[in-house]
N, C-alpha and C. Protein backbone atom coordinates (compact mmCIF):
# COMPACT_ATOMS: atom_id res chain seq x y z
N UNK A 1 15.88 8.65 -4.31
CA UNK A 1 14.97 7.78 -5.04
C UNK A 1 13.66 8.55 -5.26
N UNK A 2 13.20 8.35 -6.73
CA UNK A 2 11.81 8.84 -6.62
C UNK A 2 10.60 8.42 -6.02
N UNK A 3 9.99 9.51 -5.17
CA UNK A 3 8.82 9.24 -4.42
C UNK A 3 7.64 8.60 -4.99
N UNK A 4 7.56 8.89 -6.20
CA UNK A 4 6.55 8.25 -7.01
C UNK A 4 7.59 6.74 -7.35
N UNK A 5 8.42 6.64 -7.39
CA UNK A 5 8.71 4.95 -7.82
C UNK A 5 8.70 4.37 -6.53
N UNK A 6 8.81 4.91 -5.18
CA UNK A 6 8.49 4.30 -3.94
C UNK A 6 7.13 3.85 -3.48
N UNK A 7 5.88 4.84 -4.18
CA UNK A 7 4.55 4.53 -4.19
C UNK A 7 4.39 3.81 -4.97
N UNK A 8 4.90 3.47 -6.10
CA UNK A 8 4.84 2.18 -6.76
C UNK A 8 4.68 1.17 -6.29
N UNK A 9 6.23 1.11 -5.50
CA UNK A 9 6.56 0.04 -4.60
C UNK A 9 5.98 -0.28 -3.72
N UNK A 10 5.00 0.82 -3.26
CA UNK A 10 4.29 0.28 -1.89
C UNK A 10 2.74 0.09 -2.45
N UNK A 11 2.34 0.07 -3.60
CA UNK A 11 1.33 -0.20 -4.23
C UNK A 11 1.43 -1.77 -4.80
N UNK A 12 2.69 -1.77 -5.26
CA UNK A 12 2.76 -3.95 -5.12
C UNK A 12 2.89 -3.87 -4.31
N UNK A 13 3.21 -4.36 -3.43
CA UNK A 13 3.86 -4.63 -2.15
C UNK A 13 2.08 -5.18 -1.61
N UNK A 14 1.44 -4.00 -1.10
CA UNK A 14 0.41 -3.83 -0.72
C UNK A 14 -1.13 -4.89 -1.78
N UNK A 15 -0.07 -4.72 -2.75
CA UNK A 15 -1.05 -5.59 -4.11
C UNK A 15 -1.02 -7.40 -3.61
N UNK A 16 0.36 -7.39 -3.28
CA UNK A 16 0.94 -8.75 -3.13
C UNK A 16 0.11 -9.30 -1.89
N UNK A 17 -0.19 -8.83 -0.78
CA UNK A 17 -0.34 -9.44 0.33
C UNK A 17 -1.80 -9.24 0.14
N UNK A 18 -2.72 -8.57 -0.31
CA UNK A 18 -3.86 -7.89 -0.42
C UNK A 18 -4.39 -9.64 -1.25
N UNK A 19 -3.83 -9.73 -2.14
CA UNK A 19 -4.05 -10.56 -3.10
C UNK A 19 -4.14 -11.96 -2.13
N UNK A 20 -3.01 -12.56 -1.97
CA UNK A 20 -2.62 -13.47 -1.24
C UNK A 20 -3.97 -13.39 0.15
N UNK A 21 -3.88 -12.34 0.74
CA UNK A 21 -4.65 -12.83 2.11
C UNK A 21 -6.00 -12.42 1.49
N UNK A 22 -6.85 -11.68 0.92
CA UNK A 22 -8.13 -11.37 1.08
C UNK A 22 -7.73 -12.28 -0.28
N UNK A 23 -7.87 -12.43 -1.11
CA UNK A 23 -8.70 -13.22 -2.43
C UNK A 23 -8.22 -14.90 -1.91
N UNK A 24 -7.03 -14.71 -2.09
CA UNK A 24 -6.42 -16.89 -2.01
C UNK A 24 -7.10 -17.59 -0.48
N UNK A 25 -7.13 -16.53 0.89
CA UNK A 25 -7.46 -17.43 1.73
C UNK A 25 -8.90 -17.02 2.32
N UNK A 26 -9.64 -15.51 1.75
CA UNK A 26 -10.75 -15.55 2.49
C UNK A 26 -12.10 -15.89 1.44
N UNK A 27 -11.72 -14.72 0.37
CA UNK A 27 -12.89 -14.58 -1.00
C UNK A 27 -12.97 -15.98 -1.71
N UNK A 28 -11.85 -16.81 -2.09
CA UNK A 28 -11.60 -17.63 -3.15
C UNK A 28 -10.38 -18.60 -2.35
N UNK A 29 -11.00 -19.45 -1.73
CA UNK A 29 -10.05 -20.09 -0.84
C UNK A 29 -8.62 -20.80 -1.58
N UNK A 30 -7.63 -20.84 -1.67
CA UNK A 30 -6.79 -21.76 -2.62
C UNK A 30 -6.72 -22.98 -1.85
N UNK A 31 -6.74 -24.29 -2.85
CA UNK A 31 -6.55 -25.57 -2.15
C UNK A 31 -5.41 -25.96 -1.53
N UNK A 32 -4.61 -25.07 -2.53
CA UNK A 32 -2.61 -25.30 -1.83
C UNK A 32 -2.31 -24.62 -1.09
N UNK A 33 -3.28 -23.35 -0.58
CA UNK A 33 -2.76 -22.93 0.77
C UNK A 33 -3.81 -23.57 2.26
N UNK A 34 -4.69 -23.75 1.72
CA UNK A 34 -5.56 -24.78 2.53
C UNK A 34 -4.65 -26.20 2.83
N UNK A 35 -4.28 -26.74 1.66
CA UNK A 35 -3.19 -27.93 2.86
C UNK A 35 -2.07 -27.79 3.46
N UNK A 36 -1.24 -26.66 2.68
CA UNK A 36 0.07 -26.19 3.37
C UNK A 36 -0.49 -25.58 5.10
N UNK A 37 -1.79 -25.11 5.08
CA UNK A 37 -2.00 -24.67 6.65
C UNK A 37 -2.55 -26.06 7.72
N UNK A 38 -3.22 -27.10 6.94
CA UNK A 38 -3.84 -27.87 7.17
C UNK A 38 -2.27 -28.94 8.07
N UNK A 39 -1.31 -28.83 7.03
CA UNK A 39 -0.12 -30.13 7.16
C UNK A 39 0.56 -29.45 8.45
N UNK A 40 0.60 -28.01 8.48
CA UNK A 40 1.71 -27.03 9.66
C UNK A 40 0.88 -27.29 10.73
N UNK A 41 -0.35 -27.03 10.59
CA UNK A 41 -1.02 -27.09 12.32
C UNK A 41 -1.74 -28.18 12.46
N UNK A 42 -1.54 -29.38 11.75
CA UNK A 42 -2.00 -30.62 11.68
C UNK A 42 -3.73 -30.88 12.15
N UNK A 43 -4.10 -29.98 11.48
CA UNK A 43 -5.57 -29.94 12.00
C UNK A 43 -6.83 -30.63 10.88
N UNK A 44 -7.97 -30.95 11.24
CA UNK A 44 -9.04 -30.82 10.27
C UNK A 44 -8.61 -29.76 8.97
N UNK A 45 -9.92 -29.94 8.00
CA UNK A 45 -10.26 -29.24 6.54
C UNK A 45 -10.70 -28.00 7.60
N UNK A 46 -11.98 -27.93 8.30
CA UNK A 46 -12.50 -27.19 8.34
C UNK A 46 -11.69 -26.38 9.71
N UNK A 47 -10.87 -27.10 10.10
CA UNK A 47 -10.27 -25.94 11.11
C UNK A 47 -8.79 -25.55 10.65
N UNK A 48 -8.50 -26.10 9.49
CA UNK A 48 -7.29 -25.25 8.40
C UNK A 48 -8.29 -24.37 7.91
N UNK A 49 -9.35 -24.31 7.23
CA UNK A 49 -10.13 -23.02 7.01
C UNK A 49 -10.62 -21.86 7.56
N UNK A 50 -10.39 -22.03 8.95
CA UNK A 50 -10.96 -21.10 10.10
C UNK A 50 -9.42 -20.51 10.19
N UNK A 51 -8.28 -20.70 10.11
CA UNK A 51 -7.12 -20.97 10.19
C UNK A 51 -6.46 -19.58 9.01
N UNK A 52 -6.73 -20.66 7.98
CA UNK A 52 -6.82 -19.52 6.63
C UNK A 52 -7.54 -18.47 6.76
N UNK A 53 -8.61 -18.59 7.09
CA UNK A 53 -9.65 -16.94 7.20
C UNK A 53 -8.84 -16.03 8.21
N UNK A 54 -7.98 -16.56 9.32
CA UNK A 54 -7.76 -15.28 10.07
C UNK A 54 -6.11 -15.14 9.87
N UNK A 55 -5.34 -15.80 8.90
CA UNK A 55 -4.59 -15.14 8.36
C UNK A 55 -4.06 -14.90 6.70
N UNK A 56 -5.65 -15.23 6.33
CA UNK A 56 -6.02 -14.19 5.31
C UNK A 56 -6.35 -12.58 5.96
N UNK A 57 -7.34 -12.26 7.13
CA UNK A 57 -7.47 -11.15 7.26
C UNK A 57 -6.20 -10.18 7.86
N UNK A 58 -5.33 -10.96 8.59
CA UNK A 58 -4.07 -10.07 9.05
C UNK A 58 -3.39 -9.90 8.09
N UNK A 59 -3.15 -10.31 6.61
CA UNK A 59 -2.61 -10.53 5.56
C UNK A 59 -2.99 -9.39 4.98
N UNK A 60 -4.36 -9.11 4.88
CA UNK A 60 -5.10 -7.68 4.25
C UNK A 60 -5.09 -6.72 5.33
N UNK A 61 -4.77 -7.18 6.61
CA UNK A 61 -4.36 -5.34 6.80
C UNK A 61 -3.35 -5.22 6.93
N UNK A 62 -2.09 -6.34 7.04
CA UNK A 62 -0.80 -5.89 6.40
C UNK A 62 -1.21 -5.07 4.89
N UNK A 63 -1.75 -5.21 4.04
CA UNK A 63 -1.29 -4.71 2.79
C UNK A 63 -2.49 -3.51 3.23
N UNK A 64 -3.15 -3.47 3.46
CA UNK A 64 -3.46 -1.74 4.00
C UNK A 64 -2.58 -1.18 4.74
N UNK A 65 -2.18 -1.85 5.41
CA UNK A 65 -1.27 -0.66 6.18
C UNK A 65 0.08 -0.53 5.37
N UNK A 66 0.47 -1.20 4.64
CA UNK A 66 1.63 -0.56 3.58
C UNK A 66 0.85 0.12 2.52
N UNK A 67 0.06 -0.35 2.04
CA UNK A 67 -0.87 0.97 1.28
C UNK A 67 -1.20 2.39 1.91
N UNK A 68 -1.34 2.46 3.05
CA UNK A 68 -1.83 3.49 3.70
C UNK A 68 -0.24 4.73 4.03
N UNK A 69 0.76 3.84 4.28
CA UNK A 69 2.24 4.80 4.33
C UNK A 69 2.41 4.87 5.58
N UNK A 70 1.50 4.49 6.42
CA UNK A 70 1.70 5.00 7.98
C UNK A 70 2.87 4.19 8.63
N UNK A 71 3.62 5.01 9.74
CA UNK A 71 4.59 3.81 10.01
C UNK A 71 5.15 2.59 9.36
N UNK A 72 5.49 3.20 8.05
CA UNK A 72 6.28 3.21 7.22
C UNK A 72 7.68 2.05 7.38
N UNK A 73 8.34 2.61 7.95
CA UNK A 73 9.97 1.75 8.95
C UNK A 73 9.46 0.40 9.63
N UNK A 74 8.28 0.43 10.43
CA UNK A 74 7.83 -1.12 11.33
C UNK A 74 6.94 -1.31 9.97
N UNK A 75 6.21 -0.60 9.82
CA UNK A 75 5.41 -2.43 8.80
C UNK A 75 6.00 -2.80 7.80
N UNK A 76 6.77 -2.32 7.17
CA UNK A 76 8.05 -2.63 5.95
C UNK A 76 8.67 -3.38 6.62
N UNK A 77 9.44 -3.50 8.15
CA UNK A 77 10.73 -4.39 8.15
C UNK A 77 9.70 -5.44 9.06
N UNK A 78 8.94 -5.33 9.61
CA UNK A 78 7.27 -6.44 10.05
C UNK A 78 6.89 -6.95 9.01
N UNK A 79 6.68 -6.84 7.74
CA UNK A 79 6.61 -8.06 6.83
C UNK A 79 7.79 -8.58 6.23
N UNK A 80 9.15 -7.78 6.17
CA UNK A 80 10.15 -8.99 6.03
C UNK A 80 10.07 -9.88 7.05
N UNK A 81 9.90 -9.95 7.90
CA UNK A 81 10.03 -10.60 9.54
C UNK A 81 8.77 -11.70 8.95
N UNK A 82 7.68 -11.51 8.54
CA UNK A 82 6.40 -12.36 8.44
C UNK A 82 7.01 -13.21 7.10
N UNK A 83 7.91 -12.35 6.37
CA UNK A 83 7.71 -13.46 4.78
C UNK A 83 8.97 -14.71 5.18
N UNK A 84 9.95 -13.81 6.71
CA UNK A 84 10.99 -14.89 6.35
C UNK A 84 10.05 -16.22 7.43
N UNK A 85 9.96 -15.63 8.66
CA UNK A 85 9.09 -16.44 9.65
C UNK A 85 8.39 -17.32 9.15
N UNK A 86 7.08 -16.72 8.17
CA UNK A 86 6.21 -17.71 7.32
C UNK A 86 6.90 -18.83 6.49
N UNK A 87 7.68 -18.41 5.57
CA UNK A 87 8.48 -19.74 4.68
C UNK A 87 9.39 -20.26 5.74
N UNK A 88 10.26 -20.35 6.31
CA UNK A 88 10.60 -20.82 7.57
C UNK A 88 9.83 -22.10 7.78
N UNK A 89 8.73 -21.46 8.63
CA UNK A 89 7.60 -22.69 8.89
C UNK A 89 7.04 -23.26 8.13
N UNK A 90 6.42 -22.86 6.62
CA UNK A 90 6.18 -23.79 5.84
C UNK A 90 7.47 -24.79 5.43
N UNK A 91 8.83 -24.42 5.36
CA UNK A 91 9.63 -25.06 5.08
C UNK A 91 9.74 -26.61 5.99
N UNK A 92 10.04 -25.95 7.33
CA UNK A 92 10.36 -26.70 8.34
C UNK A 92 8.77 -27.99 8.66
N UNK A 93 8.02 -27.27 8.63
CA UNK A 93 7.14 -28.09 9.10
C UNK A 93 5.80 -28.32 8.44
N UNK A 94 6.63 -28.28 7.13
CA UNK A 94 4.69 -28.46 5.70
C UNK A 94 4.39 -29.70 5.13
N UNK A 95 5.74 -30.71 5.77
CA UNK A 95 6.02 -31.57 5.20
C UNK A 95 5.30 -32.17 4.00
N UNK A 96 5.96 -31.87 3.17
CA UNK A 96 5.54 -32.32 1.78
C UNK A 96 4.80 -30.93 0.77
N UNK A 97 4.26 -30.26 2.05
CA UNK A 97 3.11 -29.39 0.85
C UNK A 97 3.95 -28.37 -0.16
N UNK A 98 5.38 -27.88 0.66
CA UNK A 98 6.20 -27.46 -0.14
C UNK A 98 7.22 -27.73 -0.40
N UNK A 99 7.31 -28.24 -2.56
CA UNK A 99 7.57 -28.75 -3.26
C UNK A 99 9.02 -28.43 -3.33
N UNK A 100 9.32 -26.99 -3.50
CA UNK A 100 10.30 -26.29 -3.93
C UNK A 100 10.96 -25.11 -2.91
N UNK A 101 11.27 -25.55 -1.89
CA UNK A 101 11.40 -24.59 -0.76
C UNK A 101 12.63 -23.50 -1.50
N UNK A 102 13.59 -23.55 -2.06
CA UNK A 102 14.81 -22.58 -2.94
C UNK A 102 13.85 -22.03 -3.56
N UNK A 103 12.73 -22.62 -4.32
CA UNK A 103 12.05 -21.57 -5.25
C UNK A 103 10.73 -20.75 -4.75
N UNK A 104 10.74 -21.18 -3.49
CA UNK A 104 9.66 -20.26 -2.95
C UNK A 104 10.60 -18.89 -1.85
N UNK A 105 11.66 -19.47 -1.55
CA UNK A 105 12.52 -18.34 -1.06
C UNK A 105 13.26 -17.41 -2.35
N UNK A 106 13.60 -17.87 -3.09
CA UNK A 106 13.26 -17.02 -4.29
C UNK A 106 12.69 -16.11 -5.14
N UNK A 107 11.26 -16.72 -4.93
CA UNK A 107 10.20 -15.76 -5.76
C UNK A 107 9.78 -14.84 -4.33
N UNK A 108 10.34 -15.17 -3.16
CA UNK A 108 9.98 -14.12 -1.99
C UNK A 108 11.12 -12.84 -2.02
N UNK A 109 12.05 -13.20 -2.08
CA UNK A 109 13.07 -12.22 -2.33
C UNK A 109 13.26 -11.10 -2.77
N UNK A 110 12.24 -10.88 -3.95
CA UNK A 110 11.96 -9.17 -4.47
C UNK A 110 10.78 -8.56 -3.83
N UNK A 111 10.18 -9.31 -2.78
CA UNK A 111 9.43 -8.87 -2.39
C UNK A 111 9.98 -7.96 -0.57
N UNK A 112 10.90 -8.78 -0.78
CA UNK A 112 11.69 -8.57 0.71
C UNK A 112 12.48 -7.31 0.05
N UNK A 113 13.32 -7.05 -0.76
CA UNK A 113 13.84 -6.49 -1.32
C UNK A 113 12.97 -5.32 -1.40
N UNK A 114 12.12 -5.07 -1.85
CA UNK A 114 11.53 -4.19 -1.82
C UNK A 114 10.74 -3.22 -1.27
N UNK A 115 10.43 -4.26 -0.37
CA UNK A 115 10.17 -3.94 1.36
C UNK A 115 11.09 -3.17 2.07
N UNK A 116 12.52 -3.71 1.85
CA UNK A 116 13.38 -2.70 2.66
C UNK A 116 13.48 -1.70 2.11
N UNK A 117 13.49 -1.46 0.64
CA UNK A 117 13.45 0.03 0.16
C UNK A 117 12.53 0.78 0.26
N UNK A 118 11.36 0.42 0.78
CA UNK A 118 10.52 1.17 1.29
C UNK A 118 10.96 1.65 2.78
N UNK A 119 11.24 0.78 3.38
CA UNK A 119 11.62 1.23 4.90
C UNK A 119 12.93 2.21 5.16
N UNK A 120 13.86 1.85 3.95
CA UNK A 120 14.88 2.94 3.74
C UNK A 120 14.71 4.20 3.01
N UNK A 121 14.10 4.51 2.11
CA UNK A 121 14.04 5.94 2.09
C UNK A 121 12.99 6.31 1.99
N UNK A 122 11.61 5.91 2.67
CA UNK A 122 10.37 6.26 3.41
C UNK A 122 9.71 5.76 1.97
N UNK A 123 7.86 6.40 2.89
CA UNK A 123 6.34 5.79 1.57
C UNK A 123 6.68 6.53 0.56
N UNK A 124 7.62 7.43 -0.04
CA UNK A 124 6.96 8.24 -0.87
C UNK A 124 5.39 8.73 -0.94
N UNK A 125 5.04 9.38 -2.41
CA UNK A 125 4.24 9.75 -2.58
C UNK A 125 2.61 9.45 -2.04
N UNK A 126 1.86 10.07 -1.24
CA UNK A 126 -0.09 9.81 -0.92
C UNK A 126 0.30 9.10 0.11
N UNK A 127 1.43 9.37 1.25
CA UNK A 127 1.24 8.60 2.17
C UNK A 127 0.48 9.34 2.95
N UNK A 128 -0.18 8.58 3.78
CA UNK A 128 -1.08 9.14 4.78
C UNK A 128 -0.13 9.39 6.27
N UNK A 129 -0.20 10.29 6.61
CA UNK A 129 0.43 11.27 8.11
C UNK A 129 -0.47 11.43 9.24
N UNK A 130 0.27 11.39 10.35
CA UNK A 130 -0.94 11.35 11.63
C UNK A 130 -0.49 12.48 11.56
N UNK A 131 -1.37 13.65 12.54
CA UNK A 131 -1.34 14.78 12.86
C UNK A 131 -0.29 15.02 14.07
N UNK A 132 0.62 15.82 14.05
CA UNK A 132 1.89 16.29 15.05
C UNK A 132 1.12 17.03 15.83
N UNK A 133 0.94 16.27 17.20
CA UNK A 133 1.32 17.26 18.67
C UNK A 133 1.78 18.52 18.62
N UNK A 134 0.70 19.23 18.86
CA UNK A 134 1.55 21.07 19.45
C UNK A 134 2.29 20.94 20.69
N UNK A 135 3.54 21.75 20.88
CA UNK A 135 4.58 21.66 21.70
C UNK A 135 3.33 22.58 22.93
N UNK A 136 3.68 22.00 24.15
CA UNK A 136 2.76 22.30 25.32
C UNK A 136 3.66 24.14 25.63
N UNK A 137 2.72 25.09 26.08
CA UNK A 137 3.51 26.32 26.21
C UNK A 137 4.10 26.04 27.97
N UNK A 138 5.27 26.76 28.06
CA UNK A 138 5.97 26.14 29.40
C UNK A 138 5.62 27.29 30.21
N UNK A 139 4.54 28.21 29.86
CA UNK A 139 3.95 29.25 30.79
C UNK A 139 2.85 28.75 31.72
N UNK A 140 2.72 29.25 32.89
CA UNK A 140 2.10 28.53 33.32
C UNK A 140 0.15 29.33 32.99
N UNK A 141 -0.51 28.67 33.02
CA UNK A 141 -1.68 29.21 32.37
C UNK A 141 -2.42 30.23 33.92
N UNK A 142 -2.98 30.99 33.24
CA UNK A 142 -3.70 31.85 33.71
C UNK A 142 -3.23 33.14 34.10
N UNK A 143 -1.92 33.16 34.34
CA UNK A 143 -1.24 34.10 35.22
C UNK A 143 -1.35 35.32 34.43
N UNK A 144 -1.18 36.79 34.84
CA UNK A 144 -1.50 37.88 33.56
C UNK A 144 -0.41 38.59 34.40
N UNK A 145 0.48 39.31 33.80
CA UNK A 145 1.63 40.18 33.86
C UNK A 145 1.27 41.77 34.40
């Protein structure tokens, strides 16, 4: 697969959740994800908003850290795990807030999809790399011949 159509992929990907957690639940609150959090943890307005703000922000560094390429394999198959977990619980317990549970597992699906192809044949292209460990020398130090 091309490395550049994999950075693609991890450029939505990273677009998607970026969007969703920093603009819909921290910058520009959405009202429909404000009651869908409000109905799941049966709480106040203002403590579904405190609610939303801190997973709006784990939301944006999920999509940095798939933007970024690092560990690559866990945060790719860590947000399939979050998109199925998340609709799950909105399903099971949003009662009412979601309308169309088939069509929200649906429009999640290419996103999952795409996720694993990132985790299967790596970030492609501008991923960022930690620096490799030098192998330790098995001499013992100081000694002179």
């Amino acid at each position: 697969m091309s490395p550049k159509f994999i950075f693609l992929i991890r450029c939505v990907l990273a677009l998607i959740w970026l969007y969703n957690g920093l603009w819909l639940k921290i910058l520009h609150v959405d009202p429909h994800h404000l009651e869908i959090v409000q109905a799941v943890f049966q709480v106040s307005v203002n403590q579904a908003a405190n609610f939303l703000n801190i997973i709006g922000g784990l939301e944006t560094l999920l999509g940095i850290g798939i933007l970024s390429g690092l560990f690559y394999r866990f945060v790719n198959y860590f947000q399939v795990f979050i998109l199925i977990l998340m609709n799950s619980v909105g399903i099971v317990s949003g009662e009412g807030s979601i309308s169309n549970p088939a069509g929200l597992l649906i429009m999640n699906f290419p996103t999952i999809l795409c996720a694993i192809i990132v985790a299967r044949y790596g970030p492609g292209l501008w991923a960022l790399r930690l620096p490799r460990m030098k192998a330790k020398s098995t001499e013992p130090a100081g000694e002179v011949e």
